[in-house]
Each structure stands twice: as C-alpha cells, then as structure tokens.
C-alpha atoms as a PDB file:
ATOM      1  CA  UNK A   1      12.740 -28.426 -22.596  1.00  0.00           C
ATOM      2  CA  UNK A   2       9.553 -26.895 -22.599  1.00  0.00           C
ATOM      3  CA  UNK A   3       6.710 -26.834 -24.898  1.00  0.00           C
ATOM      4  CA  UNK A   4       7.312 -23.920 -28.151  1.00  0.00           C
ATOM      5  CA  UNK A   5       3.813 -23.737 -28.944  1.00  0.00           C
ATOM      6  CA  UNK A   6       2.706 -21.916 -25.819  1.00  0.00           C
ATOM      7  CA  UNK A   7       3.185 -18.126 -25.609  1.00  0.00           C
ATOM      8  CA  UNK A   8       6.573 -17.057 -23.936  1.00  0.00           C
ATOM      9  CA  UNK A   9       6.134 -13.779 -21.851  1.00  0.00           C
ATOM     10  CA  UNK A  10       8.697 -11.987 -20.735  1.00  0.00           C
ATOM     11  CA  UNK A  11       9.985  -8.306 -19.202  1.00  0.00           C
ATOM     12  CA  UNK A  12      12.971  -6.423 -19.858  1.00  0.00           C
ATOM     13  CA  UNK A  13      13.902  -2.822 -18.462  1.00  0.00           C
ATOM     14  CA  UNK A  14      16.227  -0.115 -19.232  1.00  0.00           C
ATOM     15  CA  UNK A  15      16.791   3.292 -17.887  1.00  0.00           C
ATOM     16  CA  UNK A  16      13.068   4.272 -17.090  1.00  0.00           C
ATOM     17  CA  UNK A  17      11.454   2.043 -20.073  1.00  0.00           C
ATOM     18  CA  UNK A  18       9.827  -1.220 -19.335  1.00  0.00           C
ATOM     19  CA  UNK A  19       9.069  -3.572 -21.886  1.00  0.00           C
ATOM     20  CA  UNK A  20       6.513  -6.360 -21.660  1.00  0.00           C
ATOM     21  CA  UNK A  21       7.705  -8.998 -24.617  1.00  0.00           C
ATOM     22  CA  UNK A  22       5.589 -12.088 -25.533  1.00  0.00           C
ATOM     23  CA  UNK A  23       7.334 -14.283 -27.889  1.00  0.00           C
ATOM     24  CA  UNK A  24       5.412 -16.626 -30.270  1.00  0.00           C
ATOM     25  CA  UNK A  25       5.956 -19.053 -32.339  1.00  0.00           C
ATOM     26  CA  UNK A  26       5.795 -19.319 -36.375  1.00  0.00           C
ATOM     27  CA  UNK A  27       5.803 -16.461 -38.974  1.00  0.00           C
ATOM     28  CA  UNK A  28       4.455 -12.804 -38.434  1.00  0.00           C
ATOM     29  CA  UNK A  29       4.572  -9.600 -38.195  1.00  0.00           C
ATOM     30  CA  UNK A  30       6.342  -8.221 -34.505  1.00  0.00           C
ATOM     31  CA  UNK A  31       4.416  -5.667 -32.966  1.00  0.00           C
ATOM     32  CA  UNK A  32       5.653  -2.757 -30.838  1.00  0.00           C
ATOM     33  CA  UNK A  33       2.605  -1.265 -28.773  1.00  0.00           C
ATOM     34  CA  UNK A  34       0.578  -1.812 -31.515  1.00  0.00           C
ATOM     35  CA  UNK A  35       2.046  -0.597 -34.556  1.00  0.00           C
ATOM     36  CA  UNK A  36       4.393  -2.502 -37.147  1.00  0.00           C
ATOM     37  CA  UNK A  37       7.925  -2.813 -36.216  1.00  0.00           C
ATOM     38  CA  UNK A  38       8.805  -0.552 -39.148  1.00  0.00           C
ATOM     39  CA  UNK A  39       6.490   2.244 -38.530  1.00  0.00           C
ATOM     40  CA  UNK A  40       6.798   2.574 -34.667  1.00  0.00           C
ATOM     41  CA  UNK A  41      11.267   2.259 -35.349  1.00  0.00           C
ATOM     42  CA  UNK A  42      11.301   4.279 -38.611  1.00  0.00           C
ATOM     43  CA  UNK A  43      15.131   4.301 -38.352  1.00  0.00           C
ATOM     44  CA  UNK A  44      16.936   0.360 -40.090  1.00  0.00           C
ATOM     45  CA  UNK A  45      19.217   1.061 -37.575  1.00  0.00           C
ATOM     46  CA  UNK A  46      17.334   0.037 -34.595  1.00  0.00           C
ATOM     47  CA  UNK A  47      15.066  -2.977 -36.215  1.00  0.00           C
ATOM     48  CA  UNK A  48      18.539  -4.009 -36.675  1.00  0.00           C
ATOM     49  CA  UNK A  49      19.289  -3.842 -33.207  1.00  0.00           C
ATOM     50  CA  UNK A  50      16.182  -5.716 -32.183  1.00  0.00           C
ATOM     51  CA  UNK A  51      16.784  -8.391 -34.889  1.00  0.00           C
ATOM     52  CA  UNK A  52      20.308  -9.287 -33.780  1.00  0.00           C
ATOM     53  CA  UNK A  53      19.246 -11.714 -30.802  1.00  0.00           C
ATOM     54  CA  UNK A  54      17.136 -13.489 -33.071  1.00  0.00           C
ATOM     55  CA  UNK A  55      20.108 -13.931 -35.382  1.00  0.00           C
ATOM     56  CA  UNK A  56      22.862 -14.943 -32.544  1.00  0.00           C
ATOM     57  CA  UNK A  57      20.317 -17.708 -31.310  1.00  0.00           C
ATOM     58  CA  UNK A  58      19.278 -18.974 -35.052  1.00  0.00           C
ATOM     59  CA  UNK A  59      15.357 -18.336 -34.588  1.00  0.00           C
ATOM     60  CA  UNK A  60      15.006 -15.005 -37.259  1.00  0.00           C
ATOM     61  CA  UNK A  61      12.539 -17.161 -39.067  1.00  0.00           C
ATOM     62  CA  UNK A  62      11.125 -19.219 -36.386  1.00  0.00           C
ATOM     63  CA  UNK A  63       9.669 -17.014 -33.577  1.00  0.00           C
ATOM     64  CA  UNK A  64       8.303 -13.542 -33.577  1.00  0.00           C
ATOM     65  CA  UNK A  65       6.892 -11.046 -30.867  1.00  0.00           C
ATOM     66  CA  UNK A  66       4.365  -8.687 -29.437  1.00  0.00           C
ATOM     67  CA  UNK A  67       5.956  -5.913 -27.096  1.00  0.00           C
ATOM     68  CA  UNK A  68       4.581  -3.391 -24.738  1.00  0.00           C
ATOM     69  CA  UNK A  69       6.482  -0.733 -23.947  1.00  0.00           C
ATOM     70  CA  UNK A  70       6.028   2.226 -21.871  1.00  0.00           C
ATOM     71  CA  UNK A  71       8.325   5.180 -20.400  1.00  0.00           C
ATOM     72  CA  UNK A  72      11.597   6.524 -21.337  1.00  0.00           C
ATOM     73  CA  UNK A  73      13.431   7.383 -25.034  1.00  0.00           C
ATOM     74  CA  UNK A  74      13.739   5.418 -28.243  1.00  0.00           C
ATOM     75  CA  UNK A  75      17.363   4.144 -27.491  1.00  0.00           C
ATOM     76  CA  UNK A  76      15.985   2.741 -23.475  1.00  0.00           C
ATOM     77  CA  UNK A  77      12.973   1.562 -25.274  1.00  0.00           C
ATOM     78  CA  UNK A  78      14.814  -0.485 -27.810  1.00  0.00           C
ATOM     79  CA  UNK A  79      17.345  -2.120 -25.001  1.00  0.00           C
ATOM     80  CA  UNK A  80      14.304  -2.811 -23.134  1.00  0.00           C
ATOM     81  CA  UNK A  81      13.023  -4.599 -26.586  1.00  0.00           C
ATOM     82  CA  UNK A  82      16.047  -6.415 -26.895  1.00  0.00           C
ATOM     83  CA  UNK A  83      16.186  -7.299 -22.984  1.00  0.00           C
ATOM     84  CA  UNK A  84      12.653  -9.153 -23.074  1.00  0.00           C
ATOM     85  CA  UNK A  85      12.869 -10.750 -25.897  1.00  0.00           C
ATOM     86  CA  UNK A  86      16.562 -12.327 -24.666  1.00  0.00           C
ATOM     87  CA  UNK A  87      14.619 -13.695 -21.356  1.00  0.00           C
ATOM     88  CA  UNK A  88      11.496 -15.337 -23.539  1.00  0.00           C
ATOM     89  CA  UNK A  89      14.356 -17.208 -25.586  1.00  0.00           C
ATOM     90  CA  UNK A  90      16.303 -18.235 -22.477  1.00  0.00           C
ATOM     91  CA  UNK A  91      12.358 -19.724 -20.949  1.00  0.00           C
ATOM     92  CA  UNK A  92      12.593 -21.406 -24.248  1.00  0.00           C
ATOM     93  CA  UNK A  93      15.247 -23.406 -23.874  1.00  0.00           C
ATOM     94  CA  UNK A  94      17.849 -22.487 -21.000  1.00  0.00           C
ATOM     95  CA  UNK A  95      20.741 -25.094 -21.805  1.00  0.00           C
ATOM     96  CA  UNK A  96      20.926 -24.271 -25.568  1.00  0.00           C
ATOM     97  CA  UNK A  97      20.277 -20.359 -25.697  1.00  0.00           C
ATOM     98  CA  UNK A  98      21.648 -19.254 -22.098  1.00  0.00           C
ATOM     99  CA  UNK A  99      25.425 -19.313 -22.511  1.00  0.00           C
ATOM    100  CA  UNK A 100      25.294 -17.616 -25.902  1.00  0.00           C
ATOM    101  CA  UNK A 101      23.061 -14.626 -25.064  1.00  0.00           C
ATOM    102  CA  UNK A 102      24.535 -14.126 -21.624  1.00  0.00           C
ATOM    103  CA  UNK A 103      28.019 -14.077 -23.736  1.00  0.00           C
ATOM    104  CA  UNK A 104      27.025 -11.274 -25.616  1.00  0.00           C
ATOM    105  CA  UNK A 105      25.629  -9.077 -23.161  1.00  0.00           C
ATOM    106  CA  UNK A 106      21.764  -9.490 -23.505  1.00  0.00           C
ATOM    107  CA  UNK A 107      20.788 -10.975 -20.971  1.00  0.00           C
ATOM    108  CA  UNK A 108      22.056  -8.536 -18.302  1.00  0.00           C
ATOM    109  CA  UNK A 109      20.185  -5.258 -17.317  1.00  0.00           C
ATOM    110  CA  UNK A 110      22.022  -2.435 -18.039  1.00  0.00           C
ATOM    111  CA  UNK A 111      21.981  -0.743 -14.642  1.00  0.00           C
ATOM    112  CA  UNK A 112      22.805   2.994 -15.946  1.00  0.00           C
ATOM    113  CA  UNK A 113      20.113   5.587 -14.913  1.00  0.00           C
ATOM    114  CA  UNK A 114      20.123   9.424 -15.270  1.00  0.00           C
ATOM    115  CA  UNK A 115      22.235  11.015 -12.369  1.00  0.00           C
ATOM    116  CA  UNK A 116      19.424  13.501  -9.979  1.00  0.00           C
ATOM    117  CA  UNK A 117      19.429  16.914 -10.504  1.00  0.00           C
ATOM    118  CA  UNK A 118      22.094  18.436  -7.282  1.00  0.00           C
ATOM    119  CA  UNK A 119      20.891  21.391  -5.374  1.00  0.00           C
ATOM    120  CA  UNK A 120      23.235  24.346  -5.668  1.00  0.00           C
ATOM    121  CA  UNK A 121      24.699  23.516  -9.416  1.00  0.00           C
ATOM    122  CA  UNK A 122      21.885  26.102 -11.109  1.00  0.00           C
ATOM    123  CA  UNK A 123      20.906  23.647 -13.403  1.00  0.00           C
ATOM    124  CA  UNK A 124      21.478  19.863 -14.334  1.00  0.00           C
ATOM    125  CA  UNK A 125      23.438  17.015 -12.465  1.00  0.00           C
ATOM    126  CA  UNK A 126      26.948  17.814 -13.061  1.00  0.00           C
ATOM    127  CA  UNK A 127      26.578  21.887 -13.856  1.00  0.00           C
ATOM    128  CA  UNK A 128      28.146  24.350 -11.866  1.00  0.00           C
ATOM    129  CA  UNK A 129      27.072  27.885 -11.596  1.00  0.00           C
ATOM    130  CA  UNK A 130      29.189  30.768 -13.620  1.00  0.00           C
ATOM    131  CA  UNK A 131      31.176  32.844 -11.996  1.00  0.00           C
ATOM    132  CA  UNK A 132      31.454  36.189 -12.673  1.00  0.00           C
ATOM    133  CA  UNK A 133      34.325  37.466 -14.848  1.00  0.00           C
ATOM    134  CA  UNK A 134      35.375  40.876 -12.649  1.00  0.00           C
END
C-alpha cells in the first residue's frame, strides 16, 4: 500500500479533453481549473457524475481533488474528470479499489472521437449533398 498523505496525480482523457487530477487527502473543497466545483458544473447533474466514483470506492468524505482541464465540451470534460480521478484512487490502493472501478467502467478510456469531415459530402462527416428534385 502506499502512503495517503502524499498527493496522488493523475490524467484522464476523453474525446479531445484532457484532465490533469491530483487527489488529496482530508476535507475540502474540489477544484475544477480554479473555480468551485459548483460554479464551474452549474448543472447537479454532472457534480453527480463526478461524485459517483467517490461513492462506489467509499472515500466521499475522505479524499478530495484539484483538476485541470483543458479542450473539448462539458460532457468530454466531465468523463475526463471522472477518468483521473478513477486512476489517483487505483495509485492509492490497487488491490482494494482496482476490481471495483474497472467493474463499472471507469477505469477504461472511452475511445470514441468525432468522425473527420469527408470530402465530397458538402458538409459534415456523414452528410450527403441534395439532389435536385427535377
């Protein structure tokens, strides 16, 4: 096991956001780039998301974290959130926290990106151009 009372750093990714997580012992506030969890996620819905791995693992009260995140939407940033903060628990302690997070899908990187732009469609990935009526 290793020691709790250091700083656990950690990065998760998806889509084009990249999240740099440092998870840290005690009680306090967690900070996204900054900013209070509440005002830079306005929406319950996606603290929620963010406070779920704490919950499946037992540590809601126990740990909290420090994220920097950069690039793509709210939804990718939030996964990338969730992501890092899975792989500081699992540098935690592996043999406890592991099995149970890998179980329930946070520890692997969703691999899903934004399909390119195609030449010819006149437009986006999958749109094809109109053709004419007469």
């Amino acid at each position: 096991m290793r020691n709790t009372n250091m700083k656990t750093n950690s990065i998760g990714r998806r889509k084009t956001a990249s999240a740099r997580v440092r998870l840290l012992k005690g009680k306090g506030e967690s900070v996204i780039n900054g900013k209070n969890i509440e005002h830079y996620f306005v929406n319950k819905v996606d603290r929620l998301l963010i406070s779920k791995v704490f919950d499946l693992v037992g540590l809601t009260d126990k740990y909290y974290f420090s994220a920097k995140v950069a690039g793509g939407g709210k939804s990718g940033q939030i996964a990338a959130i969730v992501h890092g903060i899975a792989r500081a628990i699992v540098k935690i302690d592996k043999e406890k926290y592991k099995s149970l997070l890998k179980k329930a899908g946070y520890l692997k990187r969703d691999p899903r990106e934004r399909q390119r732009r195609m030449v010819g469609t006149g437009g986006k990935s999958r749109r094809k151009k109109q053709s004419p009526k007469r």
